[in-house]
PDB file of N, CA and C in Angstrom:
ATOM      1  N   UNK A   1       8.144 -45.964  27.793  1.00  0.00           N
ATOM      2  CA  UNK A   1       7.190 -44.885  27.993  1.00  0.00           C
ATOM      3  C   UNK A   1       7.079 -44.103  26.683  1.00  0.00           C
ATOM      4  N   UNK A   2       5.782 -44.090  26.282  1.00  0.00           N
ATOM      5  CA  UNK A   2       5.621 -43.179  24.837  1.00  0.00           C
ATOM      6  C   UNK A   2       6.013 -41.480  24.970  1.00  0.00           C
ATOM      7  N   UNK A   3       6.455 -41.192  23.683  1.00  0.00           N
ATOM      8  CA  UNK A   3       6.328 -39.568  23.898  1.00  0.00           C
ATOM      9  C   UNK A   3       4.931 -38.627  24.728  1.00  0.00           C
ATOM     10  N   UNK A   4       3.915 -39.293  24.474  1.00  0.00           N
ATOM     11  CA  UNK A   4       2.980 -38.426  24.479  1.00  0.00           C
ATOM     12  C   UNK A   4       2.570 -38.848  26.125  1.00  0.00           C
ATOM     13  N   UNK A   5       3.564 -39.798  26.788  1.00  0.00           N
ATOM     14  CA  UNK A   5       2.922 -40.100  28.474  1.00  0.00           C
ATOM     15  C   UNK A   5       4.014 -39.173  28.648  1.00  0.00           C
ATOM     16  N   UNK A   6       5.253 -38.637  28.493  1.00  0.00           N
ATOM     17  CA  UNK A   6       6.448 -38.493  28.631  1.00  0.00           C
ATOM     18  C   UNK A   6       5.915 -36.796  28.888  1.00  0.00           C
ATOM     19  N   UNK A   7       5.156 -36.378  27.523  1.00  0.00           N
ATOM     20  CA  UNK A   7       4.958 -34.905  27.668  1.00  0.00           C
ATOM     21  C   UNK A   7       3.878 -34.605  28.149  1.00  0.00           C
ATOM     22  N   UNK A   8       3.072 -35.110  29.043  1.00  0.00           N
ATOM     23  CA  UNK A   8       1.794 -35.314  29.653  1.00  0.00           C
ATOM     24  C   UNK A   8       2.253 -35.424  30.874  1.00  0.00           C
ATOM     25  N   UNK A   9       3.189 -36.265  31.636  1.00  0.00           N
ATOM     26  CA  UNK A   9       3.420 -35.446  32.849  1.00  0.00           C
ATOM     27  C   UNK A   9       4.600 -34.758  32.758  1.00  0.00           C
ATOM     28  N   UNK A  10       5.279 -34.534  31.697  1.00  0.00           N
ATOM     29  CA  UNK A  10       5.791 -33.290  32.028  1.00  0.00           C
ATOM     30  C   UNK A  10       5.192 -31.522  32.392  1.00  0.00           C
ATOM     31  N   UNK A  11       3.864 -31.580  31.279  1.00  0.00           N
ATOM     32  CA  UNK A  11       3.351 -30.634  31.037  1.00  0.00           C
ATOM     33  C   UNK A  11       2.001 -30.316  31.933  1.00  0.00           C
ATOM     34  N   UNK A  12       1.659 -31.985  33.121  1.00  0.00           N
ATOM     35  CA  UNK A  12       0.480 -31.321  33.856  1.00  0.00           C
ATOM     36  C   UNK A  12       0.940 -31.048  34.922  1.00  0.00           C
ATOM     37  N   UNK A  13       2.274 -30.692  35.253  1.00  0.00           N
ATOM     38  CA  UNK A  13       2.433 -30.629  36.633  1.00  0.00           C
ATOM     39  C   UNK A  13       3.325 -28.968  36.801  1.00  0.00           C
ATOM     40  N   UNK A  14       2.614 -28.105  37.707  1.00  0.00           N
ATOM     41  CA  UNK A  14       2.762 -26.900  37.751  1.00  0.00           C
ATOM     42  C   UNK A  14       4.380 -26.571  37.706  1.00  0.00           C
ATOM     43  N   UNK A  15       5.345 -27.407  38.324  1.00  0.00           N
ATOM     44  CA  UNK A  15       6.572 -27.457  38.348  1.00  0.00           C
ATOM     45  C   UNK A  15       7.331 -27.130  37.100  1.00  0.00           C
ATOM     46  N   UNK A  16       6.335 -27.701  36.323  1.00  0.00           N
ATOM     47  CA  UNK A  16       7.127 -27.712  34.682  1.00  0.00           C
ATOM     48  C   UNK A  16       6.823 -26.571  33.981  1.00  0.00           C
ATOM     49  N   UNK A  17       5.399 -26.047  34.139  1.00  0.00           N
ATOM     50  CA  UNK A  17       4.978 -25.051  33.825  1.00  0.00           C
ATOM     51  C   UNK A  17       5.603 -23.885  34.322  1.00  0.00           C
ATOM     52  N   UNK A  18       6.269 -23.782  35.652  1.00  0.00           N
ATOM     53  CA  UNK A  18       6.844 -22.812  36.424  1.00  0.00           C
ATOM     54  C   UNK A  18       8.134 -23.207  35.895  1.00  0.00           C
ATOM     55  N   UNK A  19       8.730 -23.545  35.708  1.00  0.00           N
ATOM     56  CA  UNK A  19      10.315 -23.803  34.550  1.00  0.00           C
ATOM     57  C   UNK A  19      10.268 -22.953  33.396  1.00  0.00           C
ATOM     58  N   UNK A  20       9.412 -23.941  32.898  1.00  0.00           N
ATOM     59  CA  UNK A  20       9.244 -23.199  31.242  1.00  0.00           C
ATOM     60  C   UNK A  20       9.090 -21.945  31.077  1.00  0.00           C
ATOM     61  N   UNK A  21       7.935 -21.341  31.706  1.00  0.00           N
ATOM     62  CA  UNK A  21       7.324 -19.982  31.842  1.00  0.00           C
ATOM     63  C   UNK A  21       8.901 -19.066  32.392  1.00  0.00           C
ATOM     64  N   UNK A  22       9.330 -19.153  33.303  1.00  0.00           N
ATOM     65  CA  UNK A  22      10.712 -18.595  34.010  1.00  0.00           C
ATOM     66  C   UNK A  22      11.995 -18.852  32.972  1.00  0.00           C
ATOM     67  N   UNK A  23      12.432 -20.174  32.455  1.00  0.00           N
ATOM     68  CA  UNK A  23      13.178 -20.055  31.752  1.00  0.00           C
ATOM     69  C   UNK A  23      13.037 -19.316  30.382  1.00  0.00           C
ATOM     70  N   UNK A  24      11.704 -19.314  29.498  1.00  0.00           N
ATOM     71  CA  UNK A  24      12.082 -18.510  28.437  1.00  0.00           C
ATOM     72  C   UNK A  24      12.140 -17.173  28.631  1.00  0.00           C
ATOM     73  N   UNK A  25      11.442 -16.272  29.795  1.00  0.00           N
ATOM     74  CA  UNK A  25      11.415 -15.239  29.376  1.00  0.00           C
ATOM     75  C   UNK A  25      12.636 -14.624  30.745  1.00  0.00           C
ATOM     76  N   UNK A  26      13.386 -15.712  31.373  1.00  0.00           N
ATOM     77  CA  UNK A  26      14.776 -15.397  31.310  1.00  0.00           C
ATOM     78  C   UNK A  26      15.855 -15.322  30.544  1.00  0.00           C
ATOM     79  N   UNK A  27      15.289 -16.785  29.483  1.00  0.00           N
ATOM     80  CA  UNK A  27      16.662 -16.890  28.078  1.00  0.00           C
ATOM     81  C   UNK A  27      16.093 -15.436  27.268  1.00  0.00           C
ATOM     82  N   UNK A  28      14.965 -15.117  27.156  1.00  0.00           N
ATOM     83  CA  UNK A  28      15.334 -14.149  26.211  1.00  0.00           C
ATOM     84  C   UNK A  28      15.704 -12.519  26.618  1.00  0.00           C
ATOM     85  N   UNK A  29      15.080 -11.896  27.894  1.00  0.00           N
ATOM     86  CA  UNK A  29      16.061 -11.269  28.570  1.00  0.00           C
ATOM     87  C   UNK A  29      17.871 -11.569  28.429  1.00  0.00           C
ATOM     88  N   UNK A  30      18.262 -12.288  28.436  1.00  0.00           N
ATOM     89  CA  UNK A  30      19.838 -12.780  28.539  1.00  0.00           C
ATOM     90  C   UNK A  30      20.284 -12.546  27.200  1.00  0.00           C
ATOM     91  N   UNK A  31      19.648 -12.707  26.221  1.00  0.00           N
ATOM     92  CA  UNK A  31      19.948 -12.310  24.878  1.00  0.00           C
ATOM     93  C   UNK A  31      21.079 -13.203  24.309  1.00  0.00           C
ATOM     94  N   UNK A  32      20.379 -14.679  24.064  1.00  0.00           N
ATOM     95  CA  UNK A  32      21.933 -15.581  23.754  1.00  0.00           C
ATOM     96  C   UNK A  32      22.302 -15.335  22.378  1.00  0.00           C
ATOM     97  N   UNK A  33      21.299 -14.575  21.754  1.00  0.00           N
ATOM     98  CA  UNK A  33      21.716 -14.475  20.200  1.00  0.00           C
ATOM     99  C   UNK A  33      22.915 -13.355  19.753  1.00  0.00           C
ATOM    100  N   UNK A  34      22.690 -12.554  20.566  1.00  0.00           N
ATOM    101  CA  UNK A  34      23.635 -11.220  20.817  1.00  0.00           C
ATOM    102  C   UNK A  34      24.842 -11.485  21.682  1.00  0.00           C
ATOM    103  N   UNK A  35      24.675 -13.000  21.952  1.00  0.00           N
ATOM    104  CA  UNK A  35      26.436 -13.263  22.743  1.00  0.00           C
ATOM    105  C   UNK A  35      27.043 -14.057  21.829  1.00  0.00           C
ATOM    106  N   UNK A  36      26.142 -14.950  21.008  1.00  0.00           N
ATOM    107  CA  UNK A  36      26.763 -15.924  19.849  1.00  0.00           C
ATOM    108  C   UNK A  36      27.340 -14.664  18.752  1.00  0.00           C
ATOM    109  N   UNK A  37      26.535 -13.326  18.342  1.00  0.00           N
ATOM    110  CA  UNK A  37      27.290 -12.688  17.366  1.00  0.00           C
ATOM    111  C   UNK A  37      28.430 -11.916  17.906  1.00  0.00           C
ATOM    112  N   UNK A  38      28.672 -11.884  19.306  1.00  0.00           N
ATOM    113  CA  UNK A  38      29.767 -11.501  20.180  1.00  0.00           C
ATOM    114  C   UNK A  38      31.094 -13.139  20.019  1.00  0.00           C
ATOM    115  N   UNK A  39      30.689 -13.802  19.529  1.00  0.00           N
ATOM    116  CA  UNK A  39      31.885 -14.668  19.532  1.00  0.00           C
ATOM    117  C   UNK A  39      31.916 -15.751  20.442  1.00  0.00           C
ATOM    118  N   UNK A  40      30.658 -15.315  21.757  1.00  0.00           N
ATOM    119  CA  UNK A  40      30.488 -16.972  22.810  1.00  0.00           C
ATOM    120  C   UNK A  40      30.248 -17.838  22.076  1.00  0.00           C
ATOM    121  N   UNK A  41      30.675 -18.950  22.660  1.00  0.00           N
ATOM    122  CA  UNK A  41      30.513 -20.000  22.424  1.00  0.00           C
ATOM    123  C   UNK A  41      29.463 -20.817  23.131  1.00  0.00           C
ATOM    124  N   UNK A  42      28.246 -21.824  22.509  1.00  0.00           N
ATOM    125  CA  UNK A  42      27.323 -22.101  23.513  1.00  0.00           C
ATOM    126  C   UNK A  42      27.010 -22.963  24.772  1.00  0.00           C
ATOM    127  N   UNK A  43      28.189 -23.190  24.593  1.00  0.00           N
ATOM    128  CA  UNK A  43      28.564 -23.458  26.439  1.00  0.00           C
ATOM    129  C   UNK A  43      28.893 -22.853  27.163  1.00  0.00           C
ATOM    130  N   UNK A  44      29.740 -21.619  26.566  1.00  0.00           N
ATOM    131  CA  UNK A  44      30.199 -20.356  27.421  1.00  0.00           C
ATOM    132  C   UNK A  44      28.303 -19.595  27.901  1.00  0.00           C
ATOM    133  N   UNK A  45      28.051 -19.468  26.438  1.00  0.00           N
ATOM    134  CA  UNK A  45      26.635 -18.480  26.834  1.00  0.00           C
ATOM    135  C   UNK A  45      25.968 -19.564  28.413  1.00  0.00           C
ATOM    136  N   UNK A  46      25.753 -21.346  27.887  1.00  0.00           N
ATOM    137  CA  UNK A  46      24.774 -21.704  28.904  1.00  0.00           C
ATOM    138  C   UNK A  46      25.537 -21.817  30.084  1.00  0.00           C
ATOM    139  N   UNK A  47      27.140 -21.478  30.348  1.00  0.00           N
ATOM    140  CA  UNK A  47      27.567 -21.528  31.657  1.00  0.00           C
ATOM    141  C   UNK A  47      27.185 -20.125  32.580  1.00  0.00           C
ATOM    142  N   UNK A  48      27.193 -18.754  31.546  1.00  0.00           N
ATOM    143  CA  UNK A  48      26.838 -17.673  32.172  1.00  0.00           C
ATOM    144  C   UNK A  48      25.575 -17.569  32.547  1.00  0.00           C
ATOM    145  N   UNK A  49      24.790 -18.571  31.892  1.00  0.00           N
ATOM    146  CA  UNK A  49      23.565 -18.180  32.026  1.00  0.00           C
ATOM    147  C   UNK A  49      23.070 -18.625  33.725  1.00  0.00           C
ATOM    148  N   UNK A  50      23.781 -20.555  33.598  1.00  0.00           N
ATOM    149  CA  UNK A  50      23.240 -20.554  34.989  1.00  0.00           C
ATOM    150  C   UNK A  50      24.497 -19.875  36.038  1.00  0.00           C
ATOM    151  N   UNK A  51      25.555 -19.290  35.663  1.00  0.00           N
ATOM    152  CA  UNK A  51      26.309 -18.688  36.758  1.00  0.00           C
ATOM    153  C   UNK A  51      24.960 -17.597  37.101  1.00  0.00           C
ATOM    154  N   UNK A  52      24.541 -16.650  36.401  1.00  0.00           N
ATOM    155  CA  UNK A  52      23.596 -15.285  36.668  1.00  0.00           C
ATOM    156  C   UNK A  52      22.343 -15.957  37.380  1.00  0.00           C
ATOM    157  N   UNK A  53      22.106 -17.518  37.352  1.00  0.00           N
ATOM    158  CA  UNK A  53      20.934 -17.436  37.855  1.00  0.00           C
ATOM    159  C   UNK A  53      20.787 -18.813  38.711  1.00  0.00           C
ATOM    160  N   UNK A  54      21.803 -19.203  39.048  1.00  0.00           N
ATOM    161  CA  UNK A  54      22.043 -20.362  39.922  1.00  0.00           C
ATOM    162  C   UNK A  54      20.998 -20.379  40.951  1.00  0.00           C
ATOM    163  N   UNK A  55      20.935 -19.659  42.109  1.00  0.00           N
ATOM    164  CA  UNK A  55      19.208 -19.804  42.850  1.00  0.00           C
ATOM    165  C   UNK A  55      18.440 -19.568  42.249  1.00  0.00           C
ATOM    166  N   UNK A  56      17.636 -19.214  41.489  1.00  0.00           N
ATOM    167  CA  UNK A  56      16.754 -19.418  40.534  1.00  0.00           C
ATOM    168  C   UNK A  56      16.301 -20.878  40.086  1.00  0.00           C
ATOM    169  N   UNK A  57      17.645 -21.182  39.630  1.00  0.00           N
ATOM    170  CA  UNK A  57      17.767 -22.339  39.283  1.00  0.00           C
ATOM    171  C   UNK A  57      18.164 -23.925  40.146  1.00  0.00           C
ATOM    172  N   UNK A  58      18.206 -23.540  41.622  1.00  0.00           N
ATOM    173  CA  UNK A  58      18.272 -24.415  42.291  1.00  0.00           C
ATOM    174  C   UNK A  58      16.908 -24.436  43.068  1.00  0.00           C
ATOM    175  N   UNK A  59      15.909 -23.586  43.125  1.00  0.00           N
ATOM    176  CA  UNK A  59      14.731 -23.088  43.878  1.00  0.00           C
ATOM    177  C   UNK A  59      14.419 -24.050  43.312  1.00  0.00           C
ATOM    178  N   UNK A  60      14.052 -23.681  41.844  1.00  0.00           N
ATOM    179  CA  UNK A  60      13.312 -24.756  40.271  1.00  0.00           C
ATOM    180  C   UNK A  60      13.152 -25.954  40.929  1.00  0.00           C
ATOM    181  N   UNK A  61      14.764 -25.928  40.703  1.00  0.00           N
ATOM    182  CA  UNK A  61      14.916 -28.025  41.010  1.00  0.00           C
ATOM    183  C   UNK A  61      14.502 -28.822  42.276  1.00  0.00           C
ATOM    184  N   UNK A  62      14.258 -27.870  43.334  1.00  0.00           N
ATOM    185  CA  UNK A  62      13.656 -28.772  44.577  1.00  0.00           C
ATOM    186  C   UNK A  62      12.182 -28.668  44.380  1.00  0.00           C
ATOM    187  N   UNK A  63      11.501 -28.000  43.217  1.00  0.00           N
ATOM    188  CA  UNK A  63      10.205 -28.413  43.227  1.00  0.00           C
ATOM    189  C   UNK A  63       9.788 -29.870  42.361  1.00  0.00           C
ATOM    190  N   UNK A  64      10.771 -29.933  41.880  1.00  0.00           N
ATOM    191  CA  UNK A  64      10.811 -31.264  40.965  1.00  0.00           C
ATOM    192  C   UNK A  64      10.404 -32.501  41.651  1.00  0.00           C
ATOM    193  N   UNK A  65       9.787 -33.342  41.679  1.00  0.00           N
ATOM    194  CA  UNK A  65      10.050 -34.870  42.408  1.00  0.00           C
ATOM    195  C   UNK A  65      10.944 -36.121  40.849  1.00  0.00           C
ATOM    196  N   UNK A  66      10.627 -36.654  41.450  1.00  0.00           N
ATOM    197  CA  UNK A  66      10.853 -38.422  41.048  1.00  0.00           C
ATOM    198  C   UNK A  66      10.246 -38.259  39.163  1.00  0.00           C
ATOM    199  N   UNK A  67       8.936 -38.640  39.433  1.00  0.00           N
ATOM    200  CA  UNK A  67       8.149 -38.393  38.163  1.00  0.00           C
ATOM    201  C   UNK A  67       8.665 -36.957  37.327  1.00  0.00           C
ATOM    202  N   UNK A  68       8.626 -35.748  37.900  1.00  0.00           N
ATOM    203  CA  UNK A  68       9.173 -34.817  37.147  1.00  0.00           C
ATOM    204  C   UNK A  68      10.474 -34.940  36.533  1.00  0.00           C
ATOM    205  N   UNK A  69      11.512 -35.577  37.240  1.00  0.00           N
ATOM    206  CA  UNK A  69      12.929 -35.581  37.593  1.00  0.00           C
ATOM    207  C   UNK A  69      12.815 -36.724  35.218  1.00  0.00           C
ATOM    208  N   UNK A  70      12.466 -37.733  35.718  1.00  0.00           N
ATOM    209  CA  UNK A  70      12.081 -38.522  34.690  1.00  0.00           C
ATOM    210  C   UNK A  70      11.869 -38.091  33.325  1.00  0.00           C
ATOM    211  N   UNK A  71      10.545 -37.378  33.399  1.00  0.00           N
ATOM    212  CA  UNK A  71       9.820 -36.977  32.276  1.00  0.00           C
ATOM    213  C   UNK A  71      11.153 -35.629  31.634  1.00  0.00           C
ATOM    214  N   UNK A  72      11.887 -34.779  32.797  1.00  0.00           N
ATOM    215  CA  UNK A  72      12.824 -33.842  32.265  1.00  0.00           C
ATOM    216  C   UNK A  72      14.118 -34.654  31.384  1.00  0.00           C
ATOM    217  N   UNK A  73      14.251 -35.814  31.751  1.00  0.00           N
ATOM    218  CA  UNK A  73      15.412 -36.916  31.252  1.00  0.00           C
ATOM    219  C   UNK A  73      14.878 -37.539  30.138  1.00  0.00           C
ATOM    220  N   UNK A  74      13.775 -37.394  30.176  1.00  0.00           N
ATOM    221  CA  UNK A  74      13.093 -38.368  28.315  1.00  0.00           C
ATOM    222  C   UNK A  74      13.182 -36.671  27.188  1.00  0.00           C
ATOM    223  N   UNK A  75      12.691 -35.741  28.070  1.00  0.00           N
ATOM    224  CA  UNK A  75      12.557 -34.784  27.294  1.00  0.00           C
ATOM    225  C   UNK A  75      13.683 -34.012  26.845  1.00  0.00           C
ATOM    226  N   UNK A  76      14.602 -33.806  27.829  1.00  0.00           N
ATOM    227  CA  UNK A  76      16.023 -33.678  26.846  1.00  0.00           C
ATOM    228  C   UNK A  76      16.773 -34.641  26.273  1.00  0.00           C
ATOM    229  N   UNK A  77      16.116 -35.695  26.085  1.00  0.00           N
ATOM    230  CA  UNK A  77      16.667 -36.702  25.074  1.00  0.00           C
ATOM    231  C   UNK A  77      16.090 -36.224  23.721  1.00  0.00           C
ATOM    232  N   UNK A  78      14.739 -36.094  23.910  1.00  0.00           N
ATOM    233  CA  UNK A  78      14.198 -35.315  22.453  1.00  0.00           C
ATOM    234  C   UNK A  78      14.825 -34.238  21.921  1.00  0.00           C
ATOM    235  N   UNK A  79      15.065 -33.542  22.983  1.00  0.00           N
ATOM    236  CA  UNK A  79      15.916 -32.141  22.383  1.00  0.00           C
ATOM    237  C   UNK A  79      17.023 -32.420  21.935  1.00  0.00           C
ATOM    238  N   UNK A  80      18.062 -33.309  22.584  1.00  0.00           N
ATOM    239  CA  UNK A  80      19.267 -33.946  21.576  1.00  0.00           C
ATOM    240  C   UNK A  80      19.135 -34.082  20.635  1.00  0.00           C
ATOM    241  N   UNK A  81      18.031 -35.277  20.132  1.00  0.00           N
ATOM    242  CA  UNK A  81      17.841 -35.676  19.425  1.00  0.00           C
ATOM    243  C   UNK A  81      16.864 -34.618  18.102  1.00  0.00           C
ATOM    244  N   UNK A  82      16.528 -33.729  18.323  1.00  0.00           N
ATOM    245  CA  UNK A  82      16.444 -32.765  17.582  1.00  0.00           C
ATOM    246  C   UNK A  82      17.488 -31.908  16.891  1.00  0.00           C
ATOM    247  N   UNK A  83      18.451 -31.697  18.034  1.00  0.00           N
ATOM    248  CA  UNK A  83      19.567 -31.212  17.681  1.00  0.00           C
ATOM    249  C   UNK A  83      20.087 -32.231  16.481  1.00  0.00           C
ATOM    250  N   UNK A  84      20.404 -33.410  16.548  1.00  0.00           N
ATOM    251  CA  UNK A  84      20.927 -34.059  15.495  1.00  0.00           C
ATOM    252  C   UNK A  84      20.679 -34.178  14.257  1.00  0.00           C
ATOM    253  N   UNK A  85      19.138 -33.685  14.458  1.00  0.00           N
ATOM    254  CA  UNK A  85      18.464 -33.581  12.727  1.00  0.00           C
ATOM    255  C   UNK A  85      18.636 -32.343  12.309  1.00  0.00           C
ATOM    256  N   UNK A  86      18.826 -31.266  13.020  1.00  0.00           N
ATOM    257  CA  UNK A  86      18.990 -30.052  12.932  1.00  0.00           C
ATOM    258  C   UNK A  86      20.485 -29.696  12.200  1.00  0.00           C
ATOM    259  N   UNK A  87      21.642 -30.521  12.758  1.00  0.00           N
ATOM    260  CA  UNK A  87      22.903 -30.544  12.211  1.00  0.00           C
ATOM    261  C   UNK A  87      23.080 -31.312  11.046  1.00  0.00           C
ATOM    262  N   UNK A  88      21.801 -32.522  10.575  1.00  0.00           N
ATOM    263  CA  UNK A  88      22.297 -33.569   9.692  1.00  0.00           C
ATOM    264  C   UNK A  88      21.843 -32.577   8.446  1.00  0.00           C
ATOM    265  N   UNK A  89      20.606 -31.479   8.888  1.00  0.00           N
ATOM    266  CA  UNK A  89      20.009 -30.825   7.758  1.00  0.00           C
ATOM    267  C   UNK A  89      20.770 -29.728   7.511  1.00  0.00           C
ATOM    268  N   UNK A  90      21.640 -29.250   8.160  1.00  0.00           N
ATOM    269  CA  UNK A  90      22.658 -27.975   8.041  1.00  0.00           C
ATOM    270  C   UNK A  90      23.632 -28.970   7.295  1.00  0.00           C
ATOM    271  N   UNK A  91      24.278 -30.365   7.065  1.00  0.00           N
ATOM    272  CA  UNK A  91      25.068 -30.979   6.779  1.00  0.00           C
ATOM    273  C   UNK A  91      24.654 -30.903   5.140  1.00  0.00           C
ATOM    274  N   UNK A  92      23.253 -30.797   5.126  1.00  0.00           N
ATOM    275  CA  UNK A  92      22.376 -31.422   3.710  1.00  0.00           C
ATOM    276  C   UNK A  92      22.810 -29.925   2.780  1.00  0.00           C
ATOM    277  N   UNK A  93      23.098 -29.350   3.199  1.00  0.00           N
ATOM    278  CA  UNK A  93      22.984 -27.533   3.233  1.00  0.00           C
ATOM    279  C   UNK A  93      24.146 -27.219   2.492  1.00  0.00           C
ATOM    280  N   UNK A  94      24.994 -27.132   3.462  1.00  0.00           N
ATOM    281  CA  UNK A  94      26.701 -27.112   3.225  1.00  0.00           C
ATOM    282  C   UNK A  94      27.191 -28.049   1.864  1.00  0.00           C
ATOM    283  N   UNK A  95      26.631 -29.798   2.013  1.00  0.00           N
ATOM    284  CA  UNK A  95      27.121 -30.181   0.809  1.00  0.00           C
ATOM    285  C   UNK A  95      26.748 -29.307  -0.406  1.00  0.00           C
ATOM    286  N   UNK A  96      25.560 -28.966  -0.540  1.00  0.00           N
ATOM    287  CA  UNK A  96      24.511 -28.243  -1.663  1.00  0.00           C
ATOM    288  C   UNK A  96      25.597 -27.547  -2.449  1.00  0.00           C
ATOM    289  N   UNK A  97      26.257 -26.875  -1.280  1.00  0.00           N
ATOM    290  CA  UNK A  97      27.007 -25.658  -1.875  1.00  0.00           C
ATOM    291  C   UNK A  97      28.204 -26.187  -2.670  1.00  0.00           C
ATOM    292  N   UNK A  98      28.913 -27.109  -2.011  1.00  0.00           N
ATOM    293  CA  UNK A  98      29.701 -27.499  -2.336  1.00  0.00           C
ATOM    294  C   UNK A  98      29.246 -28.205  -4.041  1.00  0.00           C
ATOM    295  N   UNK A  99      28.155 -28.751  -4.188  1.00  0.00           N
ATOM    296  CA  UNK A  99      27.804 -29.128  -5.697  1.00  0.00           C
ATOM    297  C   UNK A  99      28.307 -27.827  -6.596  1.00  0.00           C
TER     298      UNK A  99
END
């Protein structure tokens, strides 16, 4: 399945839209940037996050089906996989200094 079928039904189906919309302007209420300069760690921050909002977050997930369930499993593969370029370029960074 290509990226662009992958983010096409992720993105036409109200379910996803009702995620997205709810999760950011819950993550930024929660203020994860102001718990990382507090010393959390970001598993600590994303465990509090869904401890504070566990129904919220279980409501979410029974609107999901099959097809949604999918397209959320290709799409945090991208986000991994973002993450990895994100660390290889902080890697590119750190050596610099070290020159």
């Amino acid at each position: 399945m290509s990226i662009e079928i992958i983010l096409y039904i992720f993105m036409r189906d109200n379910s996803n839209e009702l995620w997205f919309n709810w999760f950011y302007k819950n993550w930024e209420k929660f203020s994860p940037g102001e718990l990382i300069e507090n010393g959390l760690l970001p598993s600590q921050i994303a465990e509090r996050f869904v401890n504070d909002n566990q129904e919220n977050l279980i409501a979410i997930a029974n609107k999901f089906d099959d097809k949604n369930e999918d397209a959320l499993e290709e799409f945090m593969k991208l986000s991994e996989s973002e993450l990895h370029i994100i660390k290889y370029l902080l890697k590119l960074i750190q050596l610099k200094k070290i020159k």
